[in-house]
C-alpha atoms as a PDB file:
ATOM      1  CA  UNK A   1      97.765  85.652  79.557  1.00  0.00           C
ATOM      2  CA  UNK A   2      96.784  86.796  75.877  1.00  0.00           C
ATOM      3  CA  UNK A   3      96.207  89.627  74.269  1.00  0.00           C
ATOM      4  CA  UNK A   4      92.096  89.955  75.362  1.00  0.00           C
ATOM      5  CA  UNK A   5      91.388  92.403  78.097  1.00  0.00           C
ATOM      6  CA  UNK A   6      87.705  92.401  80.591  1.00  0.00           C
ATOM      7  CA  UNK A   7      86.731  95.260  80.881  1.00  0.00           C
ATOM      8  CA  UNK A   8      84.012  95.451  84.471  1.00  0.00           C
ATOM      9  CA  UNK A   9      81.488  98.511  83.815  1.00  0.00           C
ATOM     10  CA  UNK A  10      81.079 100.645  87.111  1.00  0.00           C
ATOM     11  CA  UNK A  11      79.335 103.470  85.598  1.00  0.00           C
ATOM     12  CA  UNK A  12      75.438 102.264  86.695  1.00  0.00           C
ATOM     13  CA  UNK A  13      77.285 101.755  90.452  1.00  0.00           C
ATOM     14  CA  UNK A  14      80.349 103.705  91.429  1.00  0.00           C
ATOM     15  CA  UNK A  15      80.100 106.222  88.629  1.00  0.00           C
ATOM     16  CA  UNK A  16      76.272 107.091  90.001  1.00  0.00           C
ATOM     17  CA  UNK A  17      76.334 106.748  93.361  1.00  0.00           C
ATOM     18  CA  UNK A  18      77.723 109.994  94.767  1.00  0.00           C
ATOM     19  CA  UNK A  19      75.705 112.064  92.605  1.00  0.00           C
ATOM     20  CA  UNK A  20      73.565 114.749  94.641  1.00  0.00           C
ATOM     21  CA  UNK A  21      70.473 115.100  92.377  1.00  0.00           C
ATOM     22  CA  UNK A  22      68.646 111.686  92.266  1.00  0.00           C
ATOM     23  CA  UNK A  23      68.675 110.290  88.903  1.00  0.00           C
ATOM     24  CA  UNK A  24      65.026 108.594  87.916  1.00  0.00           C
ATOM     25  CA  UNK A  25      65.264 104.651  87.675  1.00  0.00           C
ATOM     26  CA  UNK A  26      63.901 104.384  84.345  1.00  0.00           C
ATOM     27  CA  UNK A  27      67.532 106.663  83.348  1.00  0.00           C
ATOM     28  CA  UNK A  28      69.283 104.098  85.571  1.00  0.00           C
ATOM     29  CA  UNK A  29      67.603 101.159  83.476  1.00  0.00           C
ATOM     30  CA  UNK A  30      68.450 102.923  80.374  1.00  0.00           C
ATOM     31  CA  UNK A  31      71.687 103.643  80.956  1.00  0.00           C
ATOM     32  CA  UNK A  32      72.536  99.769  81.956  1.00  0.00           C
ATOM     33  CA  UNK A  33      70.613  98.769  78.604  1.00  0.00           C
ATOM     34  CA  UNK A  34      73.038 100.985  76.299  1.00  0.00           C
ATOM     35  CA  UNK A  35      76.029  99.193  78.213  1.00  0.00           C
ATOM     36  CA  UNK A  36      74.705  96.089  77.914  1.00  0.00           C
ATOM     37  CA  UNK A  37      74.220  96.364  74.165  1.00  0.00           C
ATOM     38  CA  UNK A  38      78.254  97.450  73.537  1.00  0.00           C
ATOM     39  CA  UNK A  39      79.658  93.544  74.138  1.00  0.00           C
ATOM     40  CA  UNK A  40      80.709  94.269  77.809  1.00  0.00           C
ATOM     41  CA  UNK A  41      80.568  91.154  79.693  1.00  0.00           C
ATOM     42  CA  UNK A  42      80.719  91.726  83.164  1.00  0.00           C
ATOM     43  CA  UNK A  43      77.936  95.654  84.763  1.00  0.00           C
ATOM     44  CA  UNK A  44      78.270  96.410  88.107  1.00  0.00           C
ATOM     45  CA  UNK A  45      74.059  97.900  88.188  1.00  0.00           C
ATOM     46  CA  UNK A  46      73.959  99.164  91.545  1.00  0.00           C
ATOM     47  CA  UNK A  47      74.395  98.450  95.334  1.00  0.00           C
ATOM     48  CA  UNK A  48      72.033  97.121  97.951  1.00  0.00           C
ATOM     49  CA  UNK A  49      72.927  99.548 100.974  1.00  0.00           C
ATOM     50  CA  UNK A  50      71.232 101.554 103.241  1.00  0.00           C
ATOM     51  CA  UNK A  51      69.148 104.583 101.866  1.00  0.00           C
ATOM     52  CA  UNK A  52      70.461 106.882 104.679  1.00  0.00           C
ATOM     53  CA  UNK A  53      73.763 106.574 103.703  1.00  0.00           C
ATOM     54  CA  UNK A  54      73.831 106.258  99.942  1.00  0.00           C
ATOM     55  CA  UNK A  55      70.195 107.790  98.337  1.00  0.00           C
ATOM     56  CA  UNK A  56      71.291 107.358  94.856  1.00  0.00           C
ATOM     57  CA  UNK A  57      70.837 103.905  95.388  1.00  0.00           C
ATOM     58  CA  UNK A  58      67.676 103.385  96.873  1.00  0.00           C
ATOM     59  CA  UNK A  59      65.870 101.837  94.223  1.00  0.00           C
ATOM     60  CA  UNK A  60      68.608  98.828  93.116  1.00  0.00           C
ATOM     61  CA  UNK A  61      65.818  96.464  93.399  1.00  0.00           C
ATOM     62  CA  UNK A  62      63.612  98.837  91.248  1.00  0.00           C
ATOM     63  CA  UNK A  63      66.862  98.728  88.474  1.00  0.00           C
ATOM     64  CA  UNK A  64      67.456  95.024  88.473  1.00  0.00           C
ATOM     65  CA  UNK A  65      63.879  94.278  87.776  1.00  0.00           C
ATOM     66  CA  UNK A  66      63.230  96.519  84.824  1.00  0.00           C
ATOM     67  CA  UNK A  67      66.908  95.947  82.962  1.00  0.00           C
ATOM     68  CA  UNK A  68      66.752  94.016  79.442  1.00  0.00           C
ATOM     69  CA  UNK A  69      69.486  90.859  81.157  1.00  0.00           C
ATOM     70  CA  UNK A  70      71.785  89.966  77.598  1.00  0.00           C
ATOM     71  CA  UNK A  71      72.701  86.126  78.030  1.00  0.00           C
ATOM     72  CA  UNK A  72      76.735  86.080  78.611  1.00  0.00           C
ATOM     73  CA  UNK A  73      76.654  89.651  80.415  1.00  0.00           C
ATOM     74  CA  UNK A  74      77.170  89.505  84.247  1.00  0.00           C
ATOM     75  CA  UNK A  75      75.097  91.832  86.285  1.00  0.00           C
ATOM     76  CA  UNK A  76      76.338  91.965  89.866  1.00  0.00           C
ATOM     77  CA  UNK A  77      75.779  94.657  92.556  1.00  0.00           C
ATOM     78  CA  UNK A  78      77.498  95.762  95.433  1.00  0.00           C
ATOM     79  CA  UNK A  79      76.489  94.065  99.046  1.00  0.00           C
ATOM     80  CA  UNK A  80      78.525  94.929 102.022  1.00  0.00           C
ATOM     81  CA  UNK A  81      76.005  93.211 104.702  1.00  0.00           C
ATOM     82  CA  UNK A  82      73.699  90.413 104.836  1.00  0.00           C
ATOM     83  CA  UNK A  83      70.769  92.607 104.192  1.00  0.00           C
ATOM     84  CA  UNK A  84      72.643  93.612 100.983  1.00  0.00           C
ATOM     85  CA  UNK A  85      73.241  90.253  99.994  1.00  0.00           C
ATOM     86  CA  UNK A  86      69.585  89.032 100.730  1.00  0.00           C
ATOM     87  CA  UNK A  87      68.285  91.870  98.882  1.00  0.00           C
ATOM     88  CA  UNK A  88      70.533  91.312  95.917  1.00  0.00           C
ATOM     89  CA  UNK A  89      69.501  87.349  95.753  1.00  0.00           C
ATOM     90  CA  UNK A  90      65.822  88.530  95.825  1.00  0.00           C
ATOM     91  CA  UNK A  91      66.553  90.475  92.751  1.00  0.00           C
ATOM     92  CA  UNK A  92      68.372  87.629  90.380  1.00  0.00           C
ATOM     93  CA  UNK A  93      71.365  89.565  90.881  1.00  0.00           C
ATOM     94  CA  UNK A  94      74.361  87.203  89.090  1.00  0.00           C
ATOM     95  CA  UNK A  95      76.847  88.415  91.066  1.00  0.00           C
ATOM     96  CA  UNK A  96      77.882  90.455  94.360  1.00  0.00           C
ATOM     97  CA  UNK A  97      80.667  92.175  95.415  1.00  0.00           C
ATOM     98  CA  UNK A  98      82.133  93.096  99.119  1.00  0.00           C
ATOM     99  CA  UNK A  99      84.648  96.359  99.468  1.00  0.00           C
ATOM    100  CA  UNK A 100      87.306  96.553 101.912  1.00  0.00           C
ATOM    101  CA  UNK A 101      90.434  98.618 102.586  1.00  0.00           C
ATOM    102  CA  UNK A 102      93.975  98.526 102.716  1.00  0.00           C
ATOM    103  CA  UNK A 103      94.147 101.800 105.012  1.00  0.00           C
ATOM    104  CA  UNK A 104      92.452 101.843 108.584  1.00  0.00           C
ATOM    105  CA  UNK A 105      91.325 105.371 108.519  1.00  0.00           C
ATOM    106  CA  UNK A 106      89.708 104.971 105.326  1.00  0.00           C
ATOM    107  CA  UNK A 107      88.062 101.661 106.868  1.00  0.00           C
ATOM    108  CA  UNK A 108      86.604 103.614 109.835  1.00  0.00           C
ATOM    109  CA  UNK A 109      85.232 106.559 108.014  1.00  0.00           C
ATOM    110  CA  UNK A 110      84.028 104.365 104.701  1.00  0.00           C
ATOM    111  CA  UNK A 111      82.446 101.563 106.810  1.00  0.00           C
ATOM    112  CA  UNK A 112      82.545 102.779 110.573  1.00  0.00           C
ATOM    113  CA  UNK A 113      84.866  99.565 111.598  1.00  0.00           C
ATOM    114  CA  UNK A 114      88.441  98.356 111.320  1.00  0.00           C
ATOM    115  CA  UNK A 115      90.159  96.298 108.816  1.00  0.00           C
ATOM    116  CA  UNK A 116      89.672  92.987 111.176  1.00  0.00           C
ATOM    117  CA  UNK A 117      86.390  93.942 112.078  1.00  0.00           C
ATOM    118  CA  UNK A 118      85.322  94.375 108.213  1.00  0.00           C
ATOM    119  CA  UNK A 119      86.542  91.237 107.221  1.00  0.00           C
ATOM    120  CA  UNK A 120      84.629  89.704 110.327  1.00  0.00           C
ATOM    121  CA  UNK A 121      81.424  91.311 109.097  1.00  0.00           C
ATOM    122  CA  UNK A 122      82.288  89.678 105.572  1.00  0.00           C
ATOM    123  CA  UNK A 123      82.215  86.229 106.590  1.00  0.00           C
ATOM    124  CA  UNK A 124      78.566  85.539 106.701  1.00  0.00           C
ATOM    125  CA  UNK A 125      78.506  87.388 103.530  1.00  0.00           C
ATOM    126  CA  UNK A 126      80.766  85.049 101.675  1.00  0.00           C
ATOM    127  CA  UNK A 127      78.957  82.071 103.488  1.00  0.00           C
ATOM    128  CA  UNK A 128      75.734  82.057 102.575  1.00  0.00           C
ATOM    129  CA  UNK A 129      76.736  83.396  98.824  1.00  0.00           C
ATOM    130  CA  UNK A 130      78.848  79.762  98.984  1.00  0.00           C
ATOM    131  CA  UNK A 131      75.829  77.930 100.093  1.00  0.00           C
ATOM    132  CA  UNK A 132      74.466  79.457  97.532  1.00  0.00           C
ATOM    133  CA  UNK A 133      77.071  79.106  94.768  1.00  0.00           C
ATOM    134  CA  UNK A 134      77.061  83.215  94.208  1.00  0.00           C
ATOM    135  CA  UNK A 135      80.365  84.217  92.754  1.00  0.00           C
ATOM    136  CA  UNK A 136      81.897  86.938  95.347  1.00  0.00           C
ATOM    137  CA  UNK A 137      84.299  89.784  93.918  1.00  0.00           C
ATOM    138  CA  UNK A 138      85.974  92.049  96.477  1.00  0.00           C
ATOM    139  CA  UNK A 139      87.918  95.235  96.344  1.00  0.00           C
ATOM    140  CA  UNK A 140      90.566  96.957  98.166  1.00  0.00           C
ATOM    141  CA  UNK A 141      90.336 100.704  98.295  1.00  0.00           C
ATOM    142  CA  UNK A 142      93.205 102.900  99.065  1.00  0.00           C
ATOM    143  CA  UNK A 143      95.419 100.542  97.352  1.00  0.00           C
ATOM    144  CA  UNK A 144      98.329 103.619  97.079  1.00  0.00           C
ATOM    145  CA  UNK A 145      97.011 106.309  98.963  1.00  0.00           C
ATOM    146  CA  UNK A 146      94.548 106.869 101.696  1.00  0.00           C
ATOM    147  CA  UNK A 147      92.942 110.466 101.580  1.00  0.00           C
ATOM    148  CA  UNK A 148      93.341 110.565 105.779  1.00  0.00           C
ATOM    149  CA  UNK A 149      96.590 108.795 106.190  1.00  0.00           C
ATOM    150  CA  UNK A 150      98.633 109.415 103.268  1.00  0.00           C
ATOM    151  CA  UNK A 151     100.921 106.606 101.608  1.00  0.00           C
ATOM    152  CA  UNK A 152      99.495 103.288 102.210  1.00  0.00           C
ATOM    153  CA  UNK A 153     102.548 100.313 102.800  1.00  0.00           C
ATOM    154  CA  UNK A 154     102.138  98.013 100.086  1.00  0.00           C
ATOM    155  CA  UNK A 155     102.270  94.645 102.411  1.00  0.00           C
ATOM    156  CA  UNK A 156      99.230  95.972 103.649  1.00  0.00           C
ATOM    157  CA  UNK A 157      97.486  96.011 100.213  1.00  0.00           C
ATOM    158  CA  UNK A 158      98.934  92.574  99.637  1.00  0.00           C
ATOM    159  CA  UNK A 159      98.109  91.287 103.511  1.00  0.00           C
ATOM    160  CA  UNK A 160      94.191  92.367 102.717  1.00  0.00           C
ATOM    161  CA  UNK A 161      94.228  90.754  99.343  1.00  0.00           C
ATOM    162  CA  UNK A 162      95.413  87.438 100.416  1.00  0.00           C
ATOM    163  CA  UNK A 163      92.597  87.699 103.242  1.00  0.00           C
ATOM    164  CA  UNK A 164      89.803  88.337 100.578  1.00  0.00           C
ATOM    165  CA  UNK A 165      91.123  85.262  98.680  1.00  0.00           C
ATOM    166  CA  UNK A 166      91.185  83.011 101.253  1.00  0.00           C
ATOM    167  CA  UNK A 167      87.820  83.749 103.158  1.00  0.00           C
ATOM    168  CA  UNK A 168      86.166  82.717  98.848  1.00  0.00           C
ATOM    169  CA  UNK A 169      86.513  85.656  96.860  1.00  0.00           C
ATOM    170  CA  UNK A 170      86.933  84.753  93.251  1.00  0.00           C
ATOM    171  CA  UNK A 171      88.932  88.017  92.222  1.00  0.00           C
ATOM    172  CA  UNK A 172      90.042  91.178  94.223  1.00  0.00           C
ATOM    173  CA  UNK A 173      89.616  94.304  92.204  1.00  0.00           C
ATOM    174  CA  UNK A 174      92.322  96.911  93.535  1.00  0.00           C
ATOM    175  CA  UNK A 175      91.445 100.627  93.932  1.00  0.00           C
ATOM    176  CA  UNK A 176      93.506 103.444  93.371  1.00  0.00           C
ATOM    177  CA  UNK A 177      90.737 105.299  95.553  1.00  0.00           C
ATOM    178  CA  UNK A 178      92.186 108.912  95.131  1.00  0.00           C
ATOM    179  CA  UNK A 179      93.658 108.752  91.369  1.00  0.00           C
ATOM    180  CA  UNK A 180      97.259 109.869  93.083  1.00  0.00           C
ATOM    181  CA  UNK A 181      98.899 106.740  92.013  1.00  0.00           C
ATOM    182  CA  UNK A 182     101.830 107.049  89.054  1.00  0.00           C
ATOM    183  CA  UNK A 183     103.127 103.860  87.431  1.00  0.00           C
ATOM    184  CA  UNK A 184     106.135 103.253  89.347  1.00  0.00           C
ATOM    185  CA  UNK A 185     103.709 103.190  92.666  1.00  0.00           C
ATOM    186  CA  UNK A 186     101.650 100.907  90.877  1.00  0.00           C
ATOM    187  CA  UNK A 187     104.594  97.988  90.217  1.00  0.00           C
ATOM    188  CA  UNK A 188     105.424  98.637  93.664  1.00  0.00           C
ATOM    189  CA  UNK A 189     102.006  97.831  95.022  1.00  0.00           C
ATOM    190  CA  UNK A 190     102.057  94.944  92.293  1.00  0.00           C
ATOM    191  CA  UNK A 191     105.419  93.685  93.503  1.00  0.00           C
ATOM    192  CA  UNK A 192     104.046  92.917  96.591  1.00  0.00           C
ATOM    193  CA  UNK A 193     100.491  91.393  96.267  1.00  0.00           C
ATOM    194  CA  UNK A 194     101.655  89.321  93.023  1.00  0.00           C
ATOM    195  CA  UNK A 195     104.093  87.853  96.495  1.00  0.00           C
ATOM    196  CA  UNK A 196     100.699  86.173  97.608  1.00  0.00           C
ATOM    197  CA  UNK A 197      97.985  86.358  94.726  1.00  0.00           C
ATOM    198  CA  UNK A 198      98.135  85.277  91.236  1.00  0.00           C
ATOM    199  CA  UNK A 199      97.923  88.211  88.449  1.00  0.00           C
ATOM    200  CA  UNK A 200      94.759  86.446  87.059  1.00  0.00           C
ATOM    201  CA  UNK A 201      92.667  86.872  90.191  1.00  0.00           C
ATOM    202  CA  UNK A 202      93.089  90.424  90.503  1.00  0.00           C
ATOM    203  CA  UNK A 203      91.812  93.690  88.886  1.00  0.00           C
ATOM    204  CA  UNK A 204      92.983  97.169  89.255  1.00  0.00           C
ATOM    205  CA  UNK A 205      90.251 100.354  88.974  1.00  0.00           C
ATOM    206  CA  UNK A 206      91.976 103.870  88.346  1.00  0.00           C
ATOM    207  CA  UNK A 207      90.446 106.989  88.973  1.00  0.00           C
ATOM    208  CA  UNK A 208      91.668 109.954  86.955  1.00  0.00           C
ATOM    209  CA  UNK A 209      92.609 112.512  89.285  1.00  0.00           C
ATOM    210  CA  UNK A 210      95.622 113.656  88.220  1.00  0.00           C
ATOM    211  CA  UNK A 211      95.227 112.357  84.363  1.00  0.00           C
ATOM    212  CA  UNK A 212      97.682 109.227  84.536  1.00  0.00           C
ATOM    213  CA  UNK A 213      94.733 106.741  84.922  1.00  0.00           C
ATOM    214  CA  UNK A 214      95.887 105.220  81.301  1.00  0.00           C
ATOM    215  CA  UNK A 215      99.792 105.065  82.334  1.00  0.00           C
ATOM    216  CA  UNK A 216      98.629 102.949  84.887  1.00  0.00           C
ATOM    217  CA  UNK A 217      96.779 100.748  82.641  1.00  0.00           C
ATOM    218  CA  UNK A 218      99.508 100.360  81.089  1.00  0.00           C
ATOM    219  CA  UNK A 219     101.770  99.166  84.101  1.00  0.00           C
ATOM    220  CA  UNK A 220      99.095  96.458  85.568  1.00  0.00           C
ATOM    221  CA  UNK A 221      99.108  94.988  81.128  1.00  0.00           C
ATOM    222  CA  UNK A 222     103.311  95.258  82.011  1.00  0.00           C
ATOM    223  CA  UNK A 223     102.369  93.125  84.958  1.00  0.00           C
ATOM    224  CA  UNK A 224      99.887  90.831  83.454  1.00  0.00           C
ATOM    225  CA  UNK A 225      96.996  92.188  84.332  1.00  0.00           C
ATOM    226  CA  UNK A 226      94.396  91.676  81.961  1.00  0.00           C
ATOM    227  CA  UNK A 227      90.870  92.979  83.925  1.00  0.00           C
ATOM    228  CA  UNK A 228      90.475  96.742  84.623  1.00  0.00           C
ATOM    229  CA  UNK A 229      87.586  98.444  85.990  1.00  0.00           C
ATOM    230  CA  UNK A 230      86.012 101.709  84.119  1.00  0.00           C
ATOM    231  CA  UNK A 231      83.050 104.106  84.166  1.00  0.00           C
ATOM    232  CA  UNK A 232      81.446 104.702  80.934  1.00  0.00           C
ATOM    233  CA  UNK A 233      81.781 108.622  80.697  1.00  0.00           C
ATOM    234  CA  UNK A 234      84.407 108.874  83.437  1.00  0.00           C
ATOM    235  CA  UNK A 235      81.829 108.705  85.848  1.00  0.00           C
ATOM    236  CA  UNK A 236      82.729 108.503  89.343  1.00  0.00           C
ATOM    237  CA  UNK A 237      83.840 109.769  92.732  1.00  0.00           C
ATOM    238  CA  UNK A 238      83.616 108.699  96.389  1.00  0.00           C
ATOM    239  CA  UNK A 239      82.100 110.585  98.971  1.00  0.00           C
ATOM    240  CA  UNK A 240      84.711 109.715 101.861  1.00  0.00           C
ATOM    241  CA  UNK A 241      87.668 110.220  99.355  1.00  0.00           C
ATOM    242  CA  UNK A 242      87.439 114.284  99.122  1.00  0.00           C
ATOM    243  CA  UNK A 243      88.937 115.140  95.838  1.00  0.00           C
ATOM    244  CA  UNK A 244      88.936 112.111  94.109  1.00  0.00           C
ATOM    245  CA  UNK A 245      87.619 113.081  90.927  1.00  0.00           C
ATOM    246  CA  UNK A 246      85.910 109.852  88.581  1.00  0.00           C
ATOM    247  CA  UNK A 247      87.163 106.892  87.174  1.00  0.00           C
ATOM    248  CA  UNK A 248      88.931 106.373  83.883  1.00  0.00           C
ATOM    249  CA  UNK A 249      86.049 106.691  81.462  1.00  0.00           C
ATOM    250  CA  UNK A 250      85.476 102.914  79.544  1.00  0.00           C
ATOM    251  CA  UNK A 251      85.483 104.846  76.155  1.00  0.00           C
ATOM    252  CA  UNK A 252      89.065 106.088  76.741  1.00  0.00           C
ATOM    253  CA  UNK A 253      90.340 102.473  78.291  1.00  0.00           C
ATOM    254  CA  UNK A 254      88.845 100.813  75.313  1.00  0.00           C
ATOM    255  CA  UNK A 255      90.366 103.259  72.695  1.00  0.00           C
ATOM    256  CA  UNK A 256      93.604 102.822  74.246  1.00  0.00           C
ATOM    257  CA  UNK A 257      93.386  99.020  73.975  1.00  0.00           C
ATOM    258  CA  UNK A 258      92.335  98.745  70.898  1.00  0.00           C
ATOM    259  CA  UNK A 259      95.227 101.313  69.732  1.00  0.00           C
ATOM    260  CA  UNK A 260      97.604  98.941  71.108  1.00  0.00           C
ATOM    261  CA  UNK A 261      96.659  95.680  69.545  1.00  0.00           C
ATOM    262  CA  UNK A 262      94.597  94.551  72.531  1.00  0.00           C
ATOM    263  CA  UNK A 263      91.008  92.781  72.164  1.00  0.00           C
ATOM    264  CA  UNK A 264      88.066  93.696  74.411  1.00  0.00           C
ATOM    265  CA  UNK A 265      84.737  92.486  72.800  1.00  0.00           C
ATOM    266  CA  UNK A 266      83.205  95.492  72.571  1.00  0.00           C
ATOM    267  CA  UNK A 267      82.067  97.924  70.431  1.00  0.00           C
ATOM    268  CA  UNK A 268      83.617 101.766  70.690  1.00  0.00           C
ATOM    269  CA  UNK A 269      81.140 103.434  68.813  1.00  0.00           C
ATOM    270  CA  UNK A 270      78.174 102.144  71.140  1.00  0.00           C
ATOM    271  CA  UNK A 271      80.397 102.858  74.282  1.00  0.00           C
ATOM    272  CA  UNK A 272      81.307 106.614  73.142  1.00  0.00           C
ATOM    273  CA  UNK A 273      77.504 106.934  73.078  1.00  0.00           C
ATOM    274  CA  UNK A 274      76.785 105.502  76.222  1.00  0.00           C
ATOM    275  CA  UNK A 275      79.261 107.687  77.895  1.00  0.00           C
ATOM    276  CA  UNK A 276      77.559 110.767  76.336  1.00  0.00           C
ATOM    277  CA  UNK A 277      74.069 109.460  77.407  1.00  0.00           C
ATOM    278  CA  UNK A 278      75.839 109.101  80.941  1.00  0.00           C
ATOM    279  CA  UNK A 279      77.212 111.935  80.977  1.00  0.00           C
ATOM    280  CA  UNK A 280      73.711 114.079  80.352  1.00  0.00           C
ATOM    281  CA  UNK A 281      72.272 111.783  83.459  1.00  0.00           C
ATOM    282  CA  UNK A 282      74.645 114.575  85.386  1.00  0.00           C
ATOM    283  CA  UNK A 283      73.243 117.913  83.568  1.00  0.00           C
ATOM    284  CA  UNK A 284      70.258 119.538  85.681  1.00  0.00           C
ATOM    285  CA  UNK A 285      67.084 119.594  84.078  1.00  0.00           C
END
């Protein structure tokens, strides 16, 4: 590990999605361009799911065709199904990712199925994405707490990682789905899944919730972490996590980093402005 940190953009995605008023495409498009102009390297645009269930993202294949694609910038989307993933091919997406979760209650109201029964709906997923030599990320929500079930064991956060790796996913981003995780839950989630996964194919993605987003930052670098997840503008929230409040804003991750002597190829003046252009996508007009 050195001293350079990725940074993955979930601002266009997670930070948009559980927004009430629909937000035009052409913002959408915008909003991806600005990011996509700050030296980020990896922009997760949007997800191919069902309208019923998440409206903000109807038009994905609408975004991915009218974005300005940077050469060296990743643009991946979200694709829980096959549909998903078919859709997301259609639209020159450069990578997909599949969700998953570490708590069973969180599993049944998030995708309607267990744990097992998710990862069995994965496998044609990561299948055809290996025929097709489509890198696959994955992430584990409720990676400290569930919002249903409380306290999730973490052997059971390490037992779904070491699944994800070994059905082809390249990297497992880990979600701290409520923001109620503190560092010393953090190295004791980390003690466990470093048991069975290797610190450079995994992630960790704070929400802020109770403002100690950064101190956990801070324990996954302790831990050799070096790839965090962020929402330009501290977007964010999830509709089946009720209080969860947004993600650590990119702006504030990449201040920190810097502050500390830590590369992340981007620029912080172009991000801060981003995150206020995201951050009027929420006003009402």
């Amino acid at each position: 590990m050195d001293d350079h940190v990725l940074i993955w953009e979930m601002g266009p995605r997670d930070g948009l999605q559980n927004e009430a008023a629909q937000i035009p495409t052409e913002q959408k498009v915008a909003l991806v361009n600005k990011l996509s102009a700050t030296g980020l390297r990896r922009i997760e645009v949007t997800s191919f799911v069902s309208p019923r269930w998440v409206p903000q993202m109807a038009d994905a294949a609408q975004v991915f065709a009218a974005i300005n694609r940077r050469p060296g910038v990743v643009y991946s989307a979200l694709t829980p199904n096959m549909q998903g993933f078919e859709a997301a091919l259609s639209s020159g997406v450069g990578e997909v990712a599949i969700f998953a979760s570490a708590s069973e209650a969180f599993s049944s109201k998030n995708i309607n199925c267990s744990i097992t029964e998710s990862m069995a709906r994965f496998q044609p997923v990561l299948g055809r994405a290996h025929d097709m030599r489509m890198p696959v990320r994955a992430y584990v929500s409720c990676a400290i707490d569930c919002p249903y079930d409380g306290p999730v064991v973490p052997a059971n956060v390490a037992k779904v990682t070491r699944q994800l790796l070994d059905m082809g996913c390249y990297e497992v981003s880990l979600a701290d789905t409520i923001g109620s995780g503190q560092p010393d839950r953090v190295h004791s989630m980390l003690d466990a899944v470093l048991d069975v996964a290797e610190a450079r194919t995994l992630a960790l993605h704070f929400h802020d919730t109770q403002g100690r987003a950064i101190d956990n930052v801070a324990a996954g670098l302790e831990r050799g972490i070096r790839i965090f997840d962020a929402a330009v503008g501290g977007l964010g929230g999830c509709p089946y996590a009720p209080g969860a409040k947004g993600n650590v804003a990119t702006e504030t991750v990449v201040d920190w980093l810097h502050s500390h002597g830590l590369s992340t190829g981007t620029d912080l003046d172009l991000l801060r402005e981003a995150g206020r252009f995201a951050n009027d996508l929420r006003k009402p007009t």
